[in-house]
Protein backbone atom coordinates (compact mmCIF):
# COMPACT_ATOMS: atom_id res chain seq x y z
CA UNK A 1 -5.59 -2.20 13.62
CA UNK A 2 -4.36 0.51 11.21
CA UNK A 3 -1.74 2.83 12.67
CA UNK A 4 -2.79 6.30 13.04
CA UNK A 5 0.35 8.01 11.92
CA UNK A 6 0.27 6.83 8.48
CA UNK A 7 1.22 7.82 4.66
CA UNK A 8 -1.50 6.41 2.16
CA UNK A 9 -2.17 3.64 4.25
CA UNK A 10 1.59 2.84 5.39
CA UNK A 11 2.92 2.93 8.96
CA UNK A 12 5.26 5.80 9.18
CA UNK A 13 6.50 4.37 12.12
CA UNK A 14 8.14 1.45 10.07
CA UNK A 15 8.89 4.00 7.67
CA UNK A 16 11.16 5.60 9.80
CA UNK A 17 12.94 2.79 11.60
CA UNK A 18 14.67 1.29 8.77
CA UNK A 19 17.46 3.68 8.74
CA UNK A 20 18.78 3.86 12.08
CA UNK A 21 18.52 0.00 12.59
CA UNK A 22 20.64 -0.68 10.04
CA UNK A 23 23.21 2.55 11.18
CA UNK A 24 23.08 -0.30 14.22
CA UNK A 25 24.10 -3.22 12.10
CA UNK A 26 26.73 -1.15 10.39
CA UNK A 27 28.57 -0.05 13.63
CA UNK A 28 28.77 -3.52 14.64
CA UNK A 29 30.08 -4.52 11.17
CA UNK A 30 32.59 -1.69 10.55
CA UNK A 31 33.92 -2.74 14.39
CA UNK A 32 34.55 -5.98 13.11
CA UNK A 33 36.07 -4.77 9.43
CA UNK A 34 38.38 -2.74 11.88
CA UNK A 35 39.35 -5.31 14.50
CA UNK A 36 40.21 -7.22 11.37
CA UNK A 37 42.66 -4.90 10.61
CA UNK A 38 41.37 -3.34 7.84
CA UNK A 39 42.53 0.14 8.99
CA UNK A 40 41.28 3.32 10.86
CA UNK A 41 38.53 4.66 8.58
CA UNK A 42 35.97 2.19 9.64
CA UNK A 43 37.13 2.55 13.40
CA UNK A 44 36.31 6.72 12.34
CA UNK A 45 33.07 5.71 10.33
CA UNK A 46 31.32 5.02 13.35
CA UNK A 47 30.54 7.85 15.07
CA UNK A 48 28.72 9.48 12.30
CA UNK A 49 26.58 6.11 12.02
CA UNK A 50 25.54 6.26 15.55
CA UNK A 51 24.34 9.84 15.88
CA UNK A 52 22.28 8.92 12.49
CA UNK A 53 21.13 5.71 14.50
CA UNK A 54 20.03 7.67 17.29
CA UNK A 55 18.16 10.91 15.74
CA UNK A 56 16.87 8.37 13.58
CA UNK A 57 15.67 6.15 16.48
CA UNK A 58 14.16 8.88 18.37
CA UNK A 59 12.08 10.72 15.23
CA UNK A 60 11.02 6.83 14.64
CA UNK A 61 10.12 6.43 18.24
CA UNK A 62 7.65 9.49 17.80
CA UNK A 63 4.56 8.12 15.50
CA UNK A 64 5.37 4.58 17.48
CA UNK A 65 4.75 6.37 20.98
CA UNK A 66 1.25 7.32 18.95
CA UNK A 67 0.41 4.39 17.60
CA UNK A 68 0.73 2.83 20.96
CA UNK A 69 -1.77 5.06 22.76
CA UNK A 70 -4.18 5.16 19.55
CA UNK A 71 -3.83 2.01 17.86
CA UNK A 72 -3.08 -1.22 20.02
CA UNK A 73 -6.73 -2.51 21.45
CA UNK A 74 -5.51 -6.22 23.07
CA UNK A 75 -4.03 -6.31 26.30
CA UNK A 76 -1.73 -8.84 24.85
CA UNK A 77 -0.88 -6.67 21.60
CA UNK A 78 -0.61 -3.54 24.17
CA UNK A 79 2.27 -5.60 26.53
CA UNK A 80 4.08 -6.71 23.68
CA UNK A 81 3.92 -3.10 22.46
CA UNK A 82 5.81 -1.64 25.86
CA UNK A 83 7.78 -4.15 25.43
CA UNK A 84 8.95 -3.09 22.17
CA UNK A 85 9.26 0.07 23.22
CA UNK A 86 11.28 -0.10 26.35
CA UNK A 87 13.46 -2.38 24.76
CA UNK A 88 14.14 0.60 21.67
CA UNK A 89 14.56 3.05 24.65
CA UNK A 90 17.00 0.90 25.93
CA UNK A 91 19.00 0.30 22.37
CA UNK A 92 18.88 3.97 22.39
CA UNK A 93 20.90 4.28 25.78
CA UNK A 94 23.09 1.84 24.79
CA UNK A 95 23.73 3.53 21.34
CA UNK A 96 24.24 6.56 23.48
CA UNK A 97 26.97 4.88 25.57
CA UNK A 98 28.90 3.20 22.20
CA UNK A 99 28.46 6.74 21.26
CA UNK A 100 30.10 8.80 24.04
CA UNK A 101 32.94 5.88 24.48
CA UNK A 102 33.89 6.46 20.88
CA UNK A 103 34.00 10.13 20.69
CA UNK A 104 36.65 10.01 24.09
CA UNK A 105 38.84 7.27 22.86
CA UNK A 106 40.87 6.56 20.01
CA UNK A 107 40.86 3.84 17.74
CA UNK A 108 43.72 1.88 19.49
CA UNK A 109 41.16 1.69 22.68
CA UNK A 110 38.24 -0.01 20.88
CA UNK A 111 37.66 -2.79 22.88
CA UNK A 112 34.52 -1.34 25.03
CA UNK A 113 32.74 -0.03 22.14
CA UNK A 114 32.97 -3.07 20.39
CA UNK A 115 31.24 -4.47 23.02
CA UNK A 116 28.75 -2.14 23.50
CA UNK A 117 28.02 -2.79 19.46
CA UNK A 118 27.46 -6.45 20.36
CA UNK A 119 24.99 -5.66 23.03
CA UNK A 120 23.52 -3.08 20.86
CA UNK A 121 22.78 -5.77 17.88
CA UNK A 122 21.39 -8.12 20.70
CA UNK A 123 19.11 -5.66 21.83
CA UNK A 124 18.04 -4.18 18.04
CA UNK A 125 17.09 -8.30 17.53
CA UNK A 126 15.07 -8.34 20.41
CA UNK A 127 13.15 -5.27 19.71
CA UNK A 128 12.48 -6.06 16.32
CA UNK A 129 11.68 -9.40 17.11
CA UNK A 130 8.70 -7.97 19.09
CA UNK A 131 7.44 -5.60 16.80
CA UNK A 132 7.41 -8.36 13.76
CA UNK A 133 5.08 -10.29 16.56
CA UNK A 134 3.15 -7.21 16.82
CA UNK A 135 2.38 -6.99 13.28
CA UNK A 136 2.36 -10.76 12.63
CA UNK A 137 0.57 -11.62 15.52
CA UNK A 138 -1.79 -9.11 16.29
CA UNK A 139 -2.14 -7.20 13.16
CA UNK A 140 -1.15 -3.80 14.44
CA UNK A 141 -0.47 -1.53 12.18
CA UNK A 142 -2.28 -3.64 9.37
CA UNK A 143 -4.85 -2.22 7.80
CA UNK A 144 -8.41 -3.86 7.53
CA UNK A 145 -9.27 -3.30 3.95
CA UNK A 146 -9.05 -6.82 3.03
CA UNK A 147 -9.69 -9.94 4.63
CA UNK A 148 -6.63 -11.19 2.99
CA UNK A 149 -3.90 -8.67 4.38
CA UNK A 150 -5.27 -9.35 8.10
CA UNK A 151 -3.13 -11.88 9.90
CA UNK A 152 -4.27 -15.68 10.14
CA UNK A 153 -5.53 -14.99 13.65
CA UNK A 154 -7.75 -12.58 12.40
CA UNK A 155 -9.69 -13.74 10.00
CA UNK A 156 -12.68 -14.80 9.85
CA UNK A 157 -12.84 -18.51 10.46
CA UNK A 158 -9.56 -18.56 11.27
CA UNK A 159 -10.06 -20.69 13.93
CA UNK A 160 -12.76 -22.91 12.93
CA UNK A 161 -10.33 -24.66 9.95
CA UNK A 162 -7.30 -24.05 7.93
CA UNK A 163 -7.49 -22.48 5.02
CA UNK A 164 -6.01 -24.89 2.49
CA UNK A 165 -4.00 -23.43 -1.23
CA UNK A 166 -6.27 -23.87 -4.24
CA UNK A 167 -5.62 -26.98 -6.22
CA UNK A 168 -4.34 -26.29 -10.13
CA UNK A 169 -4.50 -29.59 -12.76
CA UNK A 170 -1.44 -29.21 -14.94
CA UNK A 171 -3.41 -27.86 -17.81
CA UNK A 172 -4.43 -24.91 -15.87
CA UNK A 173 -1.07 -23.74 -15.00
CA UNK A 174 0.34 -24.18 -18.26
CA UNK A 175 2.49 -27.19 -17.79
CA UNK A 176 4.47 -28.65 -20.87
CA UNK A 177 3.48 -32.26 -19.63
């Protein structure tokens, strides 16, 4: 199931995701550099992080709101898919909260945002967890050029037998022995 928002063949929906789920990550890591004590600036860091995180998260959530109405075919595939994307909504709201904590507090009242950093990572895991089973799984977002990019499910005879590696004598791959 190729996504429909797409660059040459590439999802831009994955495209755009990277960036703001690692802005996530590095909140929650620059909350721990500072509650380690290694000074203000990464208490200060964060805010700029988070608004990146969530413009980023909602322009990413745009070609995956499209891809979910165009591209998912599989009841199963289509659950996991709201799934995924409730779950981003709600790393989004949470974001939103670490967000508005931070700007009215200083950095000697950390304590909630850090928190809300910690549920933040928990959610981005679950999320991505279910989009990797999305594209792992079901093959959404995989294009069907080759039988050999499609997912194990998918192929053909997938499920009749298992599809063993190619045996190599020595001589063929070049070993010294």
């Amino acid at each position: 199931m190729r996504s429909r928002v797409n660059i040459k063949g590439h999802p831009v929906h994955t495209m755009l995701l990277v960036v703001p789920a690692g802005a996530f990550m590095l909140v929650l890591a620059f909350d721990l550099l500072y509650l380690l004590g290694a000074g203000d600036m990464w208490w200060e860091a964060t805010v700029p992080l988070l608004i990146g995180a969530l413009a980023g998260g909602m322009l990413a959530s745009i070609p995956g709101a499209i891809d979910l109405y165009t591209s998912i075919r599989s009841d199963r595939a289509l659950n996991i898919a709201i799934a995924h994307g409730v779950t981003a909504f709600v790393l989004l709201a949470v974001g939103a909260i670490n967000l508005t904590i931070r700007i009215d507090a200083a950095a000697g009242e950390a304590n909630w945002a850090v928190w809300w950093s910690v549920v933040g990572f928990a959610v981005l895991v679950i999320t991505g967890a279910l989009g990797g089973h999305m594209v792992y799984r079901h093959g959404v977002a995989i294009s069907a050029e080759s039988d050999e990019e499609q997912p194990v499910e998918h192929r053909e005879g997938a499920d009749k037998k298992k599809r063993k590696p190619p045996r190599h004598s020595a001589d063929e791959l070049g070993s010294p022995i």
